[in-house]
N, C-alpha and C. Protein backbone atom coordinates (compact mmCIF):
# COMPACT_ATOMS: atom_id res chain seq x y z
N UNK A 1 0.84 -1.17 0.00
CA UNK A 1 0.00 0.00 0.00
C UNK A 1 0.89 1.25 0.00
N UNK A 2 0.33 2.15 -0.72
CA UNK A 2 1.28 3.55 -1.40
C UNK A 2 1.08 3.99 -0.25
N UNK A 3 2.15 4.74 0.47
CA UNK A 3 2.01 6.06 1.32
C UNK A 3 1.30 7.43 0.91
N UNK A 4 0.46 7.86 1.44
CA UNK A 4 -0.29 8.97 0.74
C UNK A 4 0.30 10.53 1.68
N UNK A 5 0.65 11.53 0.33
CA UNK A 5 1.08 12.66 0.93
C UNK A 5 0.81 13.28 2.01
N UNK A 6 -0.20 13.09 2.59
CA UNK A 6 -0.31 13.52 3.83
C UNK A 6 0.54 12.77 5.25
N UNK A 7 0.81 11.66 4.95
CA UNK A 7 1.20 10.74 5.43
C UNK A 7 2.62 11.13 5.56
N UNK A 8 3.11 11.16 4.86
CA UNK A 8 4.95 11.58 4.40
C UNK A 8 4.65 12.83 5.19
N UNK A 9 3.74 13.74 5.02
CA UNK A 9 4.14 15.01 5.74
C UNK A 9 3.73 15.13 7.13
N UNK A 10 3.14 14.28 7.81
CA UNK A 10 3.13 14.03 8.95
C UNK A 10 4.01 12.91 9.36
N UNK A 11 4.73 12.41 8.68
CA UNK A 11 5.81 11.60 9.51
C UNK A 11 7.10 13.22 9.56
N UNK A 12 6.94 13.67 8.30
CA UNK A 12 7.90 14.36 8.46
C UNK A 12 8.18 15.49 9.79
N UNK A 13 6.77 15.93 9.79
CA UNK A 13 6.73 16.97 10.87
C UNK A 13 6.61 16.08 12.29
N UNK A 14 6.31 14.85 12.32
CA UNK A 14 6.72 14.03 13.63
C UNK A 14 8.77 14.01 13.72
N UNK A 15 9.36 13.53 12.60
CA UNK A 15 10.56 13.39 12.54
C UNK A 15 11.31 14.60 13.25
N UNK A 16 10.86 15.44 12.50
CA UNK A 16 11.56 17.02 12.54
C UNK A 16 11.67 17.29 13.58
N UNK A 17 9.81 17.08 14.65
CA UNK A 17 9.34 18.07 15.67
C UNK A 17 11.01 17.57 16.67
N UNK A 18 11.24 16.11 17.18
CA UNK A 18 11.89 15.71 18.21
C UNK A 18 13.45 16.50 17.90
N UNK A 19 13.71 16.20 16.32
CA UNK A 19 15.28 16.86 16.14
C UNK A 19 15.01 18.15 16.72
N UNK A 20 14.34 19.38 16.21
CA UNK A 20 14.18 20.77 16.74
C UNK A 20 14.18 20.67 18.18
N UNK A 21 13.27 19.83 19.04
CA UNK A 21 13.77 19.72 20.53
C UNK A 21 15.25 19.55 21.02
N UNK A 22 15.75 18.85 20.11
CA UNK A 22 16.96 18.35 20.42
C UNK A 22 18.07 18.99 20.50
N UNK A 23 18.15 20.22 19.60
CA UNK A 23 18.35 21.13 19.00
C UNK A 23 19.08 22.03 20.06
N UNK A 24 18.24 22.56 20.89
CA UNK A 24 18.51 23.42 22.50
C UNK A 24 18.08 24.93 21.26
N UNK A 25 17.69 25.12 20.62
CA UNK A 25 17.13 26.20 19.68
C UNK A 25 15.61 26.70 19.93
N UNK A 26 14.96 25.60 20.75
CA UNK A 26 13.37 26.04 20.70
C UNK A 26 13.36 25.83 22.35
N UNK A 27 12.22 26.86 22.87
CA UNK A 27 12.27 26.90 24.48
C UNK A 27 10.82 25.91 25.15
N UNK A 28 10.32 24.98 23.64
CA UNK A 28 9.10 23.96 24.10
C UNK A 28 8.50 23.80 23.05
N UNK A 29 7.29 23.26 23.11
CA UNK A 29 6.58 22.74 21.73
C UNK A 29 5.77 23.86 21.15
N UNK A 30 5.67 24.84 22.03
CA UNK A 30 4.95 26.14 21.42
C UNK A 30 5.72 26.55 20.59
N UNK A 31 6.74 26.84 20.75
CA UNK A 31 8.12 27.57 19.68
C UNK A 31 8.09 26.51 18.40
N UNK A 32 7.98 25.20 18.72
CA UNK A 32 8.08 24.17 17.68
C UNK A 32 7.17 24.27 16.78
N UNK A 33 5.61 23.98 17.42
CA UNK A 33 4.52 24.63 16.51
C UNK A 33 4.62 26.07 15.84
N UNK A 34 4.53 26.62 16.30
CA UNK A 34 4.78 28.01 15.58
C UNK A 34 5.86 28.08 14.23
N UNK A 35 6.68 27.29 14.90
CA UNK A 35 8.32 27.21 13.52
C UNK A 35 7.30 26.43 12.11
N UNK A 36 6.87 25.30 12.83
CA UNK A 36 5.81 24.88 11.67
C UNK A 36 4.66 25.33 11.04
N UNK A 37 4.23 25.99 11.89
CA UNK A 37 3.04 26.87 10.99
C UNK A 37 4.00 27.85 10.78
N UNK A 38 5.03 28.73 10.63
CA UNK A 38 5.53 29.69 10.09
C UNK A 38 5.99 28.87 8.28
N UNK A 39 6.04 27.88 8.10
CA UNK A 39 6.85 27.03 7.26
C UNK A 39 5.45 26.45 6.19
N UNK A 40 3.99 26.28 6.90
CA UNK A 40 2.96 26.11 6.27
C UNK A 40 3.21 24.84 6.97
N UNK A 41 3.90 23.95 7.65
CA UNK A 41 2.80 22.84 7.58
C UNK A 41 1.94 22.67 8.93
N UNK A 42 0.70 22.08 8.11
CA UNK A 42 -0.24 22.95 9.65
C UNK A 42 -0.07 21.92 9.82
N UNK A 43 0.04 20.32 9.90
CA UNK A 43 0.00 19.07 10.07
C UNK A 43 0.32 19.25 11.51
N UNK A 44 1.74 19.89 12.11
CA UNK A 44 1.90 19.89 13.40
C UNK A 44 0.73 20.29 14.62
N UNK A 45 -0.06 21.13 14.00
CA UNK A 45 -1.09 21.34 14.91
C UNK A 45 -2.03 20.19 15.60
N UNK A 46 -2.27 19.12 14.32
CA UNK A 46 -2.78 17.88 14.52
C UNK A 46 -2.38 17.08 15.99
N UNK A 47 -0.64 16.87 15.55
CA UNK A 47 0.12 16.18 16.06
C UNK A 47 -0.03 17.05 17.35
N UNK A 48 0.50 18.05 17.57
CA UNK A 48 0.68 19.04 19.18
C UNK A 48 -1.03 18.47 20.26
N UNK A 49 -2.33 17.90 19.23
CA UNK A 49 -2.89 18.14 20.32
C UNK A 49 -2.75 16.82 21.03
N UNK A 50 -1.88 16.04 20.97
CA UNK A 50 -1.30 14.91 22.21
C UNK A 50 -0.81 15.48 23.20
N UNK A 51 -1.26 15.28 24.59
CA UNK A 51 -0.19 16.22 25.52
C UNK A 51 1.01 15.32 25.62
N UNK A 52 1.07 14.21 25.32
CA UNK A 52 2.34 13.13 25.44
C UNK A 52 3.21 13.80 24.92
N UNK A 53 3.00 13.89 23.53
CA UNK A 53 4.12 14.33 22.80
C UNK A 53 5.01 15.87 23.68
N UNK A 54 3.31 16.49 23.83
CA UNK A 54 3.98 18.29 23.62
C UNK A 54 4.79 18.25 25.63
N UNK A 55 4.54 17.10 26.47
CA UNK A 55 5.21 17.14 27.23
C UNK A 55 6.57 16.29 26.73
N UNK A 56 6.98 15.73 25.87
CA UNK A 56 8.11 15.05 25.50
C UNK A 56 8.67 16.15 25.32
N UNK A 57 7.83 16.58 23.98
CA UNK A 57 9.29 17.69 23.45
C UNK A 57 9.39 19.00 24.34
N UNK A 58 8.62 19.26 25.48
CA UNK A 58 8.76 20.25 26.11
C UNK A 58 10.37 20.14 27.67
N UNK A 59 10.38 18.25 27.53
CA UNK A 59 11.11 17.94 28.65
C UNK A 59 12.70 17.77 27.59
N UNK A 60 12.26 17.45 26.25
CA UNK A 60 13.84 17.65 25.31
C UNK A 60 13.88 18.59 25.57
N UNK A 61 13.07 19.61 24.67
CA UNK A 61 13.44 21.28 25.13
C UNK A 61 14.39 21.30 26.10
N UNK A 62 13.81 21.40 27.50
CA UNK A 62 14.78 21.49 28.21
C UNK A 62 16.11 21.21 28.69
N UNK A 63 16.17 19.80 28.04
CA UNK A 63 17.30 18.95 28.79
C UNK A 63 18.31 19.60 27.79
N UNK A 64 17.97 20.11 26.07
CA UNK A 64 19.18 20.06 25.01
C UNK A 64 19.52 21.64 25.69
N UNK A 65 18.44 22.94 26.31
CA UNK A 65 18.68 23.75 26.50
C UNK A 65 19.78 24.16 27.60
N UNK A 66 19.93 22.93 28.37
CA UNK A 66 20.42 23.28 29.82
C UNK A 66 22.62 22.72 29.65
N UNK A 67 22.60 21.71 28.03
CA UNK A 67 24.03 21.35 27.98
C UNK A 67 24.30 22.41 27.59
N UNK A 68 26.13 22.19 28.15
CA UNK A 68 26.31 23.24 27.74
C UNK A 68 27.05 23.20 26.18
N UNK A 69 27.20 24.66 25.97
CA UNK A 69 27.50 24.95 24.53
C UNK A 69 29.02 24.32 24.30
N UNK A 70 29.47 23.90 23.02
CA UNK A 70 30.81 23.09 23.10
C UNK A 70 31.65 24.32 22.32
């Protein structure tokens, strides 16, 4: 069974959302959403309304924010 474009673009904006946490660049999943709707894909909005997730990437957020810089 074909993957259908919507599909690809919600894996993508799942893929992305955790790297950008990872990042130490975004201060939680609000900053994350926003980066994605600034970019058009609203797909993340979908995805953000899990609180699982938006507490995952809100606890990356933090942890990539707090190493320090090399």
């Amino acid at each position: 069974m074909a993957r259908t474009r919507k599909a690809d673009r919600e894996e993508y904006v799942r893929r992305h959302m955790y790297e950008y946490a990872d990042s130490g660049l975004y201060s939680g999943w609000l900053a994350i959403e926003r980066h994605f709707r600034e970019q058009g894909k609203l797909e993340a909005r979908q995805i953000l309304d899990d609180r699982d997730i938006r507490a995952e990437l809100d606890r990356r957020c933090k942890a990539a924010r707090a190493k320090p810089a090399p």
